[in-house]
Protein backbone atom coordinates (compact mmCIF):
# COMPACT_ATOMS: atom_id res chain seq x y z
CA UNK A 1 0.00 0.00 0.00
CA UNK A 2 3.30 2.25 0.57
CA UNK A 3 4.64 1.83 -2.25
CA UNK A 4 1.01 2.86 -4.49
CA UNK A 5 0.84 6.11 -2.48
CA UNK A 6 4.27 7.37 -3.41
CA UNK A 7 2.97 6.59 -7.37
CA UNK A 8 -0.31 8.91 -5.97
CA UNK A 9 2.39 11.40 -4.83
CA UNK A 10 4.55 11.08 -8.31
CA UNK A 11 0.88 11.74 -10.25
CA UNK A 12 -0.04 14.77 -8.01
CA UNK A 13 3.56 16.14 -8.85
CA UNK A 14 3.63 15.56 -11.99
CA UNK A 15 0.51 17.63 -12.21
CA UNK A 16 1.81 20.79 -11.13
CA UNK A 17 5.31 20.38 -12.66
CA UNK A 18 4.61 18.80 -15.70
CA UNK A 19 7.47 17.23 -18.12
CA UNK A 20 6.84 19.19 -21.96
CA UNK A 21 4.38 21.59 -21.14
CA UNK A 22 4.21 24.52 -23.36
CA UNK A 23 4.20 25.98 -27.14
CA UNK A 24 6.48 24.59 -30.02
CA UNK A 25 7.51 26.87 -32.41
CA UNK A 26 8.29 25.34 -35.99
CA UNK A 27 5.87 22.61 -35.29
CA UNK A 28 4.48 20.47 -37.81
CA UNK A 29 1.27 18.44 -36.04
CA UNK A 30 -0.90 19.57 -34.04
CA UNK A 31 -4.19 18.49 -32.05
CA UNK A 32 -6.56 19.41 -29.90
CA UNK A 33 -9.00 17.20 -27.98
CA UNK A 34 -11.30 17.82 -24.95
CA UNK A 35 -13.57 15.22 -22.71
CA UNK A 36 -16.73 17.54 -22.31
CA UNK A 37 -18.10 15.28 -19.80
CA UNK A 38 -15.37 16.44 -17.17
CA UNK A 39 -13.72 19.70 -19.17
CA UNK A 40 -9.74 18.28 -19.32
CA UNK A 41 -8.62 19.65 -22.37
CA UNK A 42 -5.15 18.53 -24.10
CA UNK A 43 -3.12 20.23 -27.12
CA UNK A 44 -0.56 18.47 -28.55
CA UNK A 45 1.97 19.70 -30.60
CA UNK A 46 4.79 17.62 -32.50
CA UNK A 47 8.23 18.23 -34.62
CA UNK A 48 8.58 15.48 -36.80
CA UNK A 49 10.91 14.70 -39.19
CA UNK A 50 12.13 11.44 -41.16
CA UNK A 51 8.61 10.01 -39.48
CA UNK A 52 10.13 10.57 -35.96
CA UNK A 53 9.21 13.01 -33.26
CA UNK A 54 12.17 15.05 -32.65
CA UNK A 55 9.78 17.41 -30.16
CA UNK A 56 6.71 17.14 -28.23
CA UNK A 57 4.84 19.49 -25.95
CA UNK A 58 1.33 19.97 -24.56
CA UNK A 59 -0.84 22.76 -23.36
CA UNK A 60 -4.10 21.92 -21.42
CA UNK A 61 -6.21 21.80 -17.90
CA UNK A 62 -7.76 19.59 -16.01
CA UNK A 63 -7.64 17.19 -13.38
CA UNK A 64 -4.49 15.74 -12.50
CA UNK A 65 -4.62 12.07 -14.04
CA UNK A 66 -5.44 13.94 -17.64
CA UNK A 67 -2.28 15.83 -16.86
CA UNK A 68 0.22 13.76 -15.29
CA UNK A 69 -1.10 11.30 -18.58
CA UNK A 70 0.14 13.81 -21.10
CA UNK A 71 3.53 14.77 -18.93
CA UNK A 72 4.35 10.49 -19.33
CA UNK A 73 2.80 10.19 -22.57
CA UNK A 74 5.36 13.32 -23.89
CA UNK A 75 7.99 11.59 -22.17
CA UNK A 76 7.67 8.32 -23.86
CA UNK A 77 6.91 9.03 -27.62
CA UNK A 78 10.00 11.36 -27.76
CA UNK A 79 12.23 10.07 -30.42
CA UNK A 80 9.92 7.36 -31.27
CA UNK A 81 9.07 6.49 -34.93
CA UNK A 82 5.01 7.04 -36.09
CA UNK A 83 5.15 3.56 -36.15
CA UNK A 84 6.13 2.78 -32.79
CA UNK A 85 3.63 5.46 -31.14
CA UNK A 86 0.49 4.29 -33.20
CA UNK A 87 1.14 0.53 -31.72
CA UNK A 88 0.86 2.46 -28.04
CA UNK A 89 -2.43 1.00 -26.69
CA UNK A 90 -4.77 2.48 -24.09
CA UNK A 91 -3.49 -0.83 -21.55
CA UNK A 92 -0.33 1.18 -22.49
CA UNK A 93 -1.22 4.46 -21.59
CA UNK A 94 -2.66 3.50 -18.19
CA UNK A 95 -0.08 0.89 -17.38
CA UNK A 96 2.49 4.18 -17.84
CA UNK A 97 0.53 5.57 -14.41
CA UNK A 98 0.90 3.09 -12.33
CA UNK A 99 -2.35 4.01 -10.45
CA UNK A 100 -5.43 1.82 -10.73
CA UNK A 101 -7.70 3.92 -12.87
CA UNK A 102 -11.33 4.24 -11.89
CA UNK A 103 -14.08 4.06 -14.57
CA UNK A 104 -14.89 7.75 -13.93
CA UNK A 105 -11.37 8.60 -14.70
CA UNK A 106 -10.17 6.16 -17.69
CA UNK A 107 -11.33 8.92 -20.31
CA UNK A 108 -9.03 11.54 -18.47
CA UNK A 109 -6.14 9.40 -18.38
CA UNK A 110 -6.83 8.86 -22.02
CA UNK A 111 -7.47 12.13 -23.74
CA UNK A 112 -3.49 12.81 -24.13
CA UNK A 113 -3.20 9.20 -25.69
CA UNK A 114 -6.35 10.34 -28.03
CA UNK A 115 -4.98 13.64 -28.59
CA UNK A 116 -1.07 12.21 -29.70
CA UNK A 117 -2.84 9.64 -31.74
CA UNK A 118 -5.19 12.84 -33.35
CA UNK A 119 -1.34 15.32 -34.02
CA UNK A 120 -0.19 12.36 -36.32
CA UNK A 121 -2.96 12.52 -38.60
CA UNK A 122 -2.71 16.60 -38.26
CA UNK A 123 -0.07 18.41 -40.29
CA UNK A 124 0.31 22.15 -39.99
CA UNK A 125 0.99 24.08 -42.77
């Protein structure tokens, strides 16, 4: 039971200092995607090049599963190929928290997972 609160504590701060928050510049996906039963929203914005991400950051609110989600999630696809990150699975992205995930909050942890997924498909011009 110790050692599952210090993953509650590592969720928590990941929330308020999340890894790859913020705005890319020169970036060439982007996506945004929201869960309007709750309100987290999640913006995800991607370098790649030679179908590899050579950046990632995210902008967004909510609770802090959705957030400490995206802060992993960044952390993992970076340097990835497409490839790799479209094989990701939801048991992926929840396995990644180390939490057990209620029902109520399996769409919040999620949304980033959604919202990478979405920024492949999504080139800027």
């Amino acid at each position: 039971m110790e050692s599952l609160n210090i993953y509650k504590e590592h969720i928590l701060d990941l929330c308020r200092n999340p890894h790859n928050k913020g705005n890319l510049e020169n970036l060439t996906h982007e996506f945004s995607k929201n869960n309007p039963l709750c309100g987290d929203e999640i913006k995800i914005q991607l370098i790649i090049k030679n179908k590899r991400i050579i950046n990632v950051k995210f902008l967004g609110t909510g609770c802090a599963i959705s957030q400490a989600s995206a802060s992993l999630l960044t952390d993992k696809i970076k340097s990835l190929s497409i490839n790799q990150i479209k094989k990701i699975s939801e048991k992926d992205a929840l396995k990644i928290l180390k939490i057990p995930i209620s029902n109520a909050r399996i769409k919040c942890a999620l949304l980033p997972l959604d919202a990478i997924k979405g920024a492949l498909e999504n080139v800027r011009n």
